[in-house]
Protein backbone atom coordinates (compact mmCIF):
# COMPACT_ATOMS: atom_id res chain seq x y z
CA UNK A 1 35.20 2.23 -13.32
CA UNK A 2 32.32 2.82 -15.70
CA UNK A 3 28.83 2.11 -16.23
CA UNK A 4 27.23 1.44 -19.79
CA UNK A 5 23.34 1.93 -20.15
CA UNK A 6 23.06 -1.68 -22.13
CA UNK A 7 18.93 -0.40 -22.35
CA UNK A 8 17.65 2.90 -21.01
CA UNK A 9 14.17 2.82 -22.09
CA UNK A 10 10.60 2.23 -20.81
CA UNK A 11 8.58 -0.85 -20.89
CA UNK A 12 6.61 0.09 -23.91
CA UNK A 13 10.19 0.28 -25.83
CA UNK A 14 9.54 4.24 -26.45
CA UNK A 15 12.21 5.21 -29.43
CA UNK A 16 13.07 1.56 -30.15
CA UNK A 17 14.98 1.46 -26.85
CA UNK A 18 15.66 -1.40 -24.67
CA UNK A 19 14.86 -1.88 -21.21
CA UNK A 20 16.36 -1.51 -18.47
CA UNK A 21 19.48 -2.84 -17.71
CA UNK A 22 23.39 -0.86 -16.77
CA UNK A 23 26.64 -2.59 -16.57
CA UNK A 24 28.97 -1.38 -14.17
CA UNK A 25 32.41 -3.10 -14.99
CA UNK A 26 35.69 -1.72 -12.43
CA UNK A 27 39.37 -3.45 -11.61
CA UNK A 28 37.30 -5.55 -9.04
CA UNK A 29 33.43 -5.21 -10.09
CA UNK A 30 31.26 -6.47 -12.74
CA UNK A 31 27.75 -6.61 -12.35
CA UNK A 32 24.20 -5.84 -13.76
CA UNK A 33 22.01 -3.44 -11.98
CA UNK A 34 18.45 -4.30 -13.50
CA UNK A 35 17.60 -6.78 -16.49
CA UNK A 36 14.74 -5.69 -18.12
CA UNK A 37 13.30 -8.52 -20.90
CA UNK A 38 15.08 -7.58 -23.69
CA UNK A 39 18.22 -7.26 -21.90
CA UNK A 40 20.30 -10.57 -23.08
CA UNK A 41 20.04 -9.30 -27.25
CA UNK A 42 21.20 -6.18 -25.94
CA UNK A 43 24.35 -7.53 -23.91
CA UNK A 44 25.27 -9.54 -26.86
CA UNK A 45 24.60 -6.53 -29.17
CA UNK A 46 27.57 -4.62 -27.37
CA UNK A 47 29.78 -7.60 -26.80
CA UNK A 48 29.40 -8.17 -23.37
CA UNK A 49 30.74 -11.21 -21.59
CA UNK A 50 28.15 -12.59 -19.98
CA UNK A 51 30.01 -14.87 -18.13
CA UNK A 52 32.28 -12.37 -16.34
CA UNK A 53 28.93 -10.74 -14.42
CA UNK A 54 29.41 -11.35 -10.66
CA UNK A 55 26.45 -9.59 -9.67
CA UNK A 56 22.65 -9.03 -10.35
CA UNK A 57 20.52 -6.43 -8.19
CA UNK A 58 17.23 -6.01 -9.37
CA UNK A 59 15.07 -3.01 -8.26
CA UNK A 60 11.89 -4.75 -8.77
CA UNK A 61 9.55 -7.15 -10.63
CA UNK A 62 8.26 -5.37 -13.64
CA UNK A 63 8.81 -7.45 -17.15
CA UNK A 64 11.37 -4.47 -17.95
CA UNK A 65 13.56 -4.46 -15.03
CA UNK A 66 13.23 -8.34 -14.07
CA UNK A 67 12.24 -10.90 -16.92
CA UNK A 68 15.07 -10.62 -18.85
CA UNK A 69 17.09 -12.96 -16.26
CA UNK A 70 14.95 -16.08 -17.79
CA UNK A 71 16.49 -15.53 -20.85
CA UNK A 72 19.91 -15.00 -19.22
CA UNK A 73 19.73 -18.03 -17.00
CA UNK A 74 19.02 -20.27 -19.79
CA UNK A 75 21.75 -18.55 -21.74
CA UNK A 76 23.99 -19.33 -18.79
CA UNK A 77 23.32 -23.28 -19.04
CA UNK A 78 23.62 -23.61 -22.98
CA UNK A 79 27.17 -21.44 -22.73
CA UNK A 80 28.38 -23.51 -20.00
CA UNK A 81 28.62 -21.12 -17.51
CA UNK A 82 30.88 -22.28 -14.22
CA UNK A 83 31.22 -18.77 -12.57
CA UNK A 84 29.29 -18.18 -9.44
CA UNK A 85 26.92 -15.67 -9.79
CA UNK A 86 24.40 -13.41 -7.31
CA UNK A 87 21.39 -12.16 -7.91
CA UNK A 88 19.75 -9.98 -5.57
CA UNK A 89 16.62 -8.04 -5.13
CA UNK A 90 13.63 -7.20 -2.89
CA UNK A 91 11.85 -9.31 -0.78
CA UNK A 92 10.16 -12.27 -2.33
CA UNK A 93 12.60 -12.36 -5.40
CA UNK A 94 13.40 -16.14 -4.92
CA UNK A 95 9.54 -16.83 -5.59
CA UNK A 96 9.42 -14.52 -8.25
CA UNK A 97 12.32 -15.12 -10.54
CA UNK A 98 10.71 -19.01 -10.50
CA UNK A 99 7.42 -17.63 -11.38
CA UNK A 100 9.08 -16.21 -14.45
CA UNK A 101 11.17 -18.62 -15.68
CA UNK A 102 7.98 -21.08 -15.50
CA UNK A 103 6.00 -18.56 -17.19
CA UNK A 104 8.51 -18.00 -20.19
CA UNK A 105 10.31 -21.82 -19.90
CA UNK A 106 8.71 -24.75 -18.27
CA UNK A 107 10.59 -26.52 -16.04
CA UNK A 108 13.40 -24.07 -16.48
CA UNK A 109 13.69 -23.22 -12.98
CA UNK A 110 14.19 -27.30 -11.54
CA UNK A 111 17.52 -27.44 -13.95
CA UNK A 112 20.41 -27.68 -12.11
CA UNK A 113 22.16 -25.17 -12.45
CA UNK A 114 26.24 -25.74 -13.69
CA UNK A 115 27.45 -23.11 -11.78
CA UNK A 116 26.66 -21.70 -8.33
CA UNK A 117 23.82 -19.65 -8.17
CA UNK A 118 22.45 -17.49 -5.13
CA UNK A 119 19.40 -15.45 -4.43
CA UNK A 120 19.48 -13.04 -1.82
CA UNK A 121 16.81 -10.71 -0.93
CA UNK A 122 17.49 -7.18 0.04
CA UNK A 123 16.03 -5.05 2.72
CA UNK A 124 15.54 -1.88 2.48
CA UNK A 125 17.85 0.44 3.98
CA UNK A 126 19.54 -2.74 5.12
CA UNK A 127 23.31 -2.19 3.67
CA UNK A 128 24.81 -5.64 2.09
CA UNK A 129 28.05 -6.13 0.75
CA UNK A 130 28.64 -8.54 -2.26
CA UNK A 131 32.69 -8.86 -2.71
CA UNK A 132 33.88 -5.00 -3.44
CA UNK A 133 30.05 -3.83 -4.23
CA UNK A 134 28.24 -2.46 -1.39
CA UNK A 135 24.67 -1.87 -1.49
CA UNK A 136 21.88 -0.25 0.18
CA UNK A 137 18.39 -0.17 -1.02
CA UNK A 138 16.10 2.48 -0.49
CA UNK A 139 12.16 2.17 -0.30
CA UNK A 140 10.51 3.68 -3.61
CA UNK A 141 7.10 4.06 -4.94
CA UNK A 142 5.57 2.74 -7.58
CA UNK A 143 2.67 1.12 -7.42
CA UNK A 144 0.32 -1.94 -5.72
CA UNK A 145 2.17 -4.62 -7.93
CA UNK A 146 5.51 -5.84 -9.15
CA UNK A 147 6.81 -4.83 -5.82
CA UNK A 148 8.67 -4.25 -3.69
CA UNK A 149 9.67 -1.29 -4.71
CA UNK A 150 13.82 -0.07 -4.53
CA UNK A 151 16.00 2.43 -5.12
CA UNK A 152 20.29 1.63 -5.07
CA UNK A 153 23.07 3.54 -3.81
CA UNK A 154 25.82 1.49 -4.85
CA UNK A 155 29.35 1.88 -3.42
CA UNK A 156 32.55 0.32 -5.38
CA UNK A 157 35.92 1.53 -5.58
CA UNK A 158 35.56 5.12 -4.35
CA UNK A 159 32.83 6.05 -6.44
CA UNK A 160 28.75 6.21 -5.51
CA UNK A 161 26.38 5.16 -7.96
CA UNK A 162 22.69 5.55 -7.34
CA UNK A 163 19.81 4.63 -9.06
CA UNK A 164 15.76 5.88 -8.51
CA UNK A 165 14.23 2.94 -10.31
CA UNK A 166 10.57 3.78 -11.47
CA UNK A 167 9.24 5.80 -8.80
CA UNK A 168 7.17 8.64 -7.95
CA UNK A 169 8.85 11.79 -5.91
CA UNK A 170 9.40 10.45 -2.63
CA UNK A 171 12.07 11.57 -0.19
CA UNK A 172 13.99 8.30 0.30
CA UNK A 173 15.57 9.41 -2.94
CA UNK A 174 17.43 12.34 -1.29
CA UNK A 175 19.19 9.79 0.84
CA UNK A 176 19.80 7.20 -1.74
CA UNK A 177 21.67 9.84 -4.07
CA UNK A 178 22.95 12.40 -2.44
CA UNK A 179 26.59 13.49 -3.47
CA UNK A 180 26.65 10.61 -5.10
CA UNK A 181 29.32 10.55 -8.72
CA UNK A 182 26.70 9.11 -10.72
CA UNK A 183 22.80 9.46 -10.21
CA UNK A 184 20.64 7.43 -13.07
CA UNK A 185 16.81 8.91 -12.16
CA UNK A 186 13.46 8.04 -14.05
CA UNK A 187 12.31 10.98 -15.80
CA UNK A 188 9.71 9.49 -17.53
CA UNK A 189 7.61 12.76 -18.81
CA UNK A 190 8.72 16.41 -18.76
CA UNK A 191 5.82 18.20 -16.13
CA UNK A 192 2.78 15.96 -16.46
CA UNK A 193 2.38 14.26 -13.53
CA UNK A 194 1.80 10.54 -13.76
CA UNK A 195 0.91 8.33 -11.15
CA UNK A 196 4.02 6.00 -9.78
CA UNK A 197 6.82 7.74 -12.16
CA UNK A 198 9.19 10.74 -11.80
CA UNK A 199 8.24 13.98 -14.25
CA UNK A 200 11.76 15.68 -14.57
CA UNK A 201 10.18 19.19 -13.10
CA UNK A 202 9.16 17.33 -9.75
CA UNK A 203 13.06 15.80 -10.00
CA UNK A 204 14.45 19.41 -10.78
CA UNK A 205 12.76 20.84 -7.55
CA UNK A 206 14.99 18.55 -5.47
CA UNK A 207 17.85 18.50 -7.30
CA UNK A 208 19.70 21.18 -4.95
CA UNK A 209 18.62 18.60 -1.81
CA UNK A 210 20.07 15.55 -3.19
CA UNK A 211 23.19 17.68 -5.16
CA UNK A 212 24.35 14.67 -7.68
CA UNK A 213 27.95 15.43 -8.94
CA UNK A 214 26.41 13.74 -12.18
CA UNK A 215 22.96 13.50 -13.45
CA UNK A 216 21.56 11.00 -16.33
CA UNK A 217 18.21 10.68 -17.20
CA UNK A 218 16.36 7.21 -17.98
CA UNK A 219 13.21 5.65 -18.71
CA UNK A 220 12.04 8.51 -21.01
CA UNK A 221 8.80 8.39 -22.52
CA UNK A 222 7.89 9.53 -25.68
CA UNK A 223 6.85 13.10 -23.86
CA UNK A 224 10.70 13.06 -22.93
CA UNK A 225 12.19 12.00 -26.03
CA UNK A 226 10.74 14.53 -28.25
CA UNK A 227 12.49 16.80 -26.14
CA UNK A 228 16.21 15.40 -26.01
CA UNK A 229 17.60 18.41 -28.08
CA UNK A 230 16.32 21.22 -25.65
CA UNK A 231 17.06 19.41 -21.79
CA UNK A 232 19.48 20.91 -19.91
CA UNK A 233 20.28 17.43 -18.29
CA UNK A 234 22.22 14.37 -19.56
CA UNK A 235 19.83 11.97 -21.16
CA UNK A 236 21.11 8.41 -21.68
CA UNK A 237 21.03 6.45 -24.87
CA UNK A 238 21.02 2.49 -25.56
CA UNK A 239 25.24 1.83 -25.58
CA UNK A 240 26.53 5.13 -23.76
CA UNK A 241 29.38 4.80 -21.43
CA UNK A 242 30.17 7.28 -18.26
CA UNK A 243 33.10 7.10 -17.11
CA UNK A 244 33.69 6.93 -13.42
C-alpha cells in the first residue's frame, strides 16, 4: 500500500503548493482522503485515474480540503464515469458539497449523476467501514466555521494511517494516531502559536504520547518552509510517495 501527497500545502498555496489532498492506492483500496480546490489539476498532473477512486473522506469544509470535489464531480460526468463512488465527511456534508457546487457551477448539483454516488456523514469517534477501508474520525479544533472539525485514523490492509487535519493541539489526536505506520500532522509554523493550527514544537511535546512509527509533516506555512533543510522530521512535498 502507499499514499502519495497529490497537494500538501496550505490554503494560501505557500511555496506554489497545492492543497490538500493524499491518495492512498493498496491491492483492495483506492481512495482520496481530502480534496482541497486545486486538487483535480493536481491528480491529472501525476496521472492519476480518476475513475478508479472508490472513496472520498473529507476532514472538513474549508475551500482547501473540500471545494475541489466540484471540479471533480463535473470531471466525473464529462469522462463518463460509471464507477460507484463514496464520499464521506462530517456532519452536514450533503448540504455543503451542494452549496459548493452551486457556488462554483449552477445547477451542477440537480445533474444526474451517471454513476452511483453516495454521501455519508461521519460521526465522530463513530467507526465506519467502506469495503476494506475502515474509518474513525476524531473531533479536532479549528475554528467557529467550515466545521465540523475531524481528524482520521484510517485502517486498510494491516497498516494505520492517520491524519490531524488543521487543528490546534488537542488530545483527541493522541488517540487518532497512536502507533499508527503513517501519521500526516499540520505543522503549519515552527513555535509561534496560531490560533486553530498545530506549531510543530506544541506537536513535538506529544510526540512520545502518540509514538507514530512514521511522521510527515503538512500544511507548512511559509514560517515552516524556510526551514525544510534544518527539521529533524519528514516534511512532505507535492508528488512524494511513502510506501506502506
Amino acid at each position: 500500500m502507499q499514499l502519495q501527497f497529490v497537494g500538501c500545502g496550505d490554503a494560501l498555496g505557500s511555496g506554489g503548493r497545492y492543497n490538500t489532498c493524499f491518495h492512498v492506492t493498496g491491492e483492495r483500496v483506492n481512495f482520496l482522503i481530502d480534496c482541497g480546490a486545486s486538487s483535480l489539476p493536481a491528480l491529472k498532473r501525476l496521472d492519476i485515474a480518476r475513475d478508479a477512486i472508490d472513496l472520498i473522506l473529507i476532514t472538513h469544509f474549508h475551500g482547501d480540503h473540500f471545494a475541489g470535489l466540484a471540479f471533480l464531480l463535473l470531471d466525473a460526468q464529462f469522462t463518463r464515469r460509471s464507477r460507484p463512488l463514496v464520499i464521506a465527511g462530517p456532519e452536514g456534508i450533503e448540504a455543503r458539497l451542494t452549496q459548493v457546487m452551486e457556488a462554483l457551477f449552477e445547477h451542477s448539483s440537480k445533474t444526474k449523476q451517471r454513476f452511483d454516488l453516495s454521501i455519508v456523514a461521519l460521526k465522530p469517534e463513530e467507526t465506519r467501514s467502506f469495503g476494506a477501508v475502515t474509518v474513525t474520525p476524531f473531533p479536532v479544533v479549528h475554528g467557529e466555521s467550515g466545521g465540523p472539525f475531524l481528524a482520521y485514523r484510517v485502517e486498510a490492509e494491516g497498516r494505520v494511517i492517520a491524519y490531524s487535519a488543521d487543528t490546534e493541539w488537542t488530545e483527541t489526536l493522541i488517540p487518532a494516531a497512536r502507533d499508527a505506520d503513517l501519521f500526516i500532522a499540520e505543522a503549519y509554523t515552527y513555535d509561534k502559536v496560531v490560533r486553530n493550527h498545530l506549531s510543530l514544537t506544541t506537536l513535538e511535546a506529544h510526540l512520545a504520547e502518540i509514538r507514530p512509527k512514521r511522521l510527515v509533516l503538512t500544511h507548512m506555512s511559509d514560517d515552516m518552509l524556510g526551514r525544510l533543510g534544518r527539521l529533524a522530521h519528514t516534511a512532505a512535498s507535492d508528488g512524494m510517495i511513502v510506501e506502506l
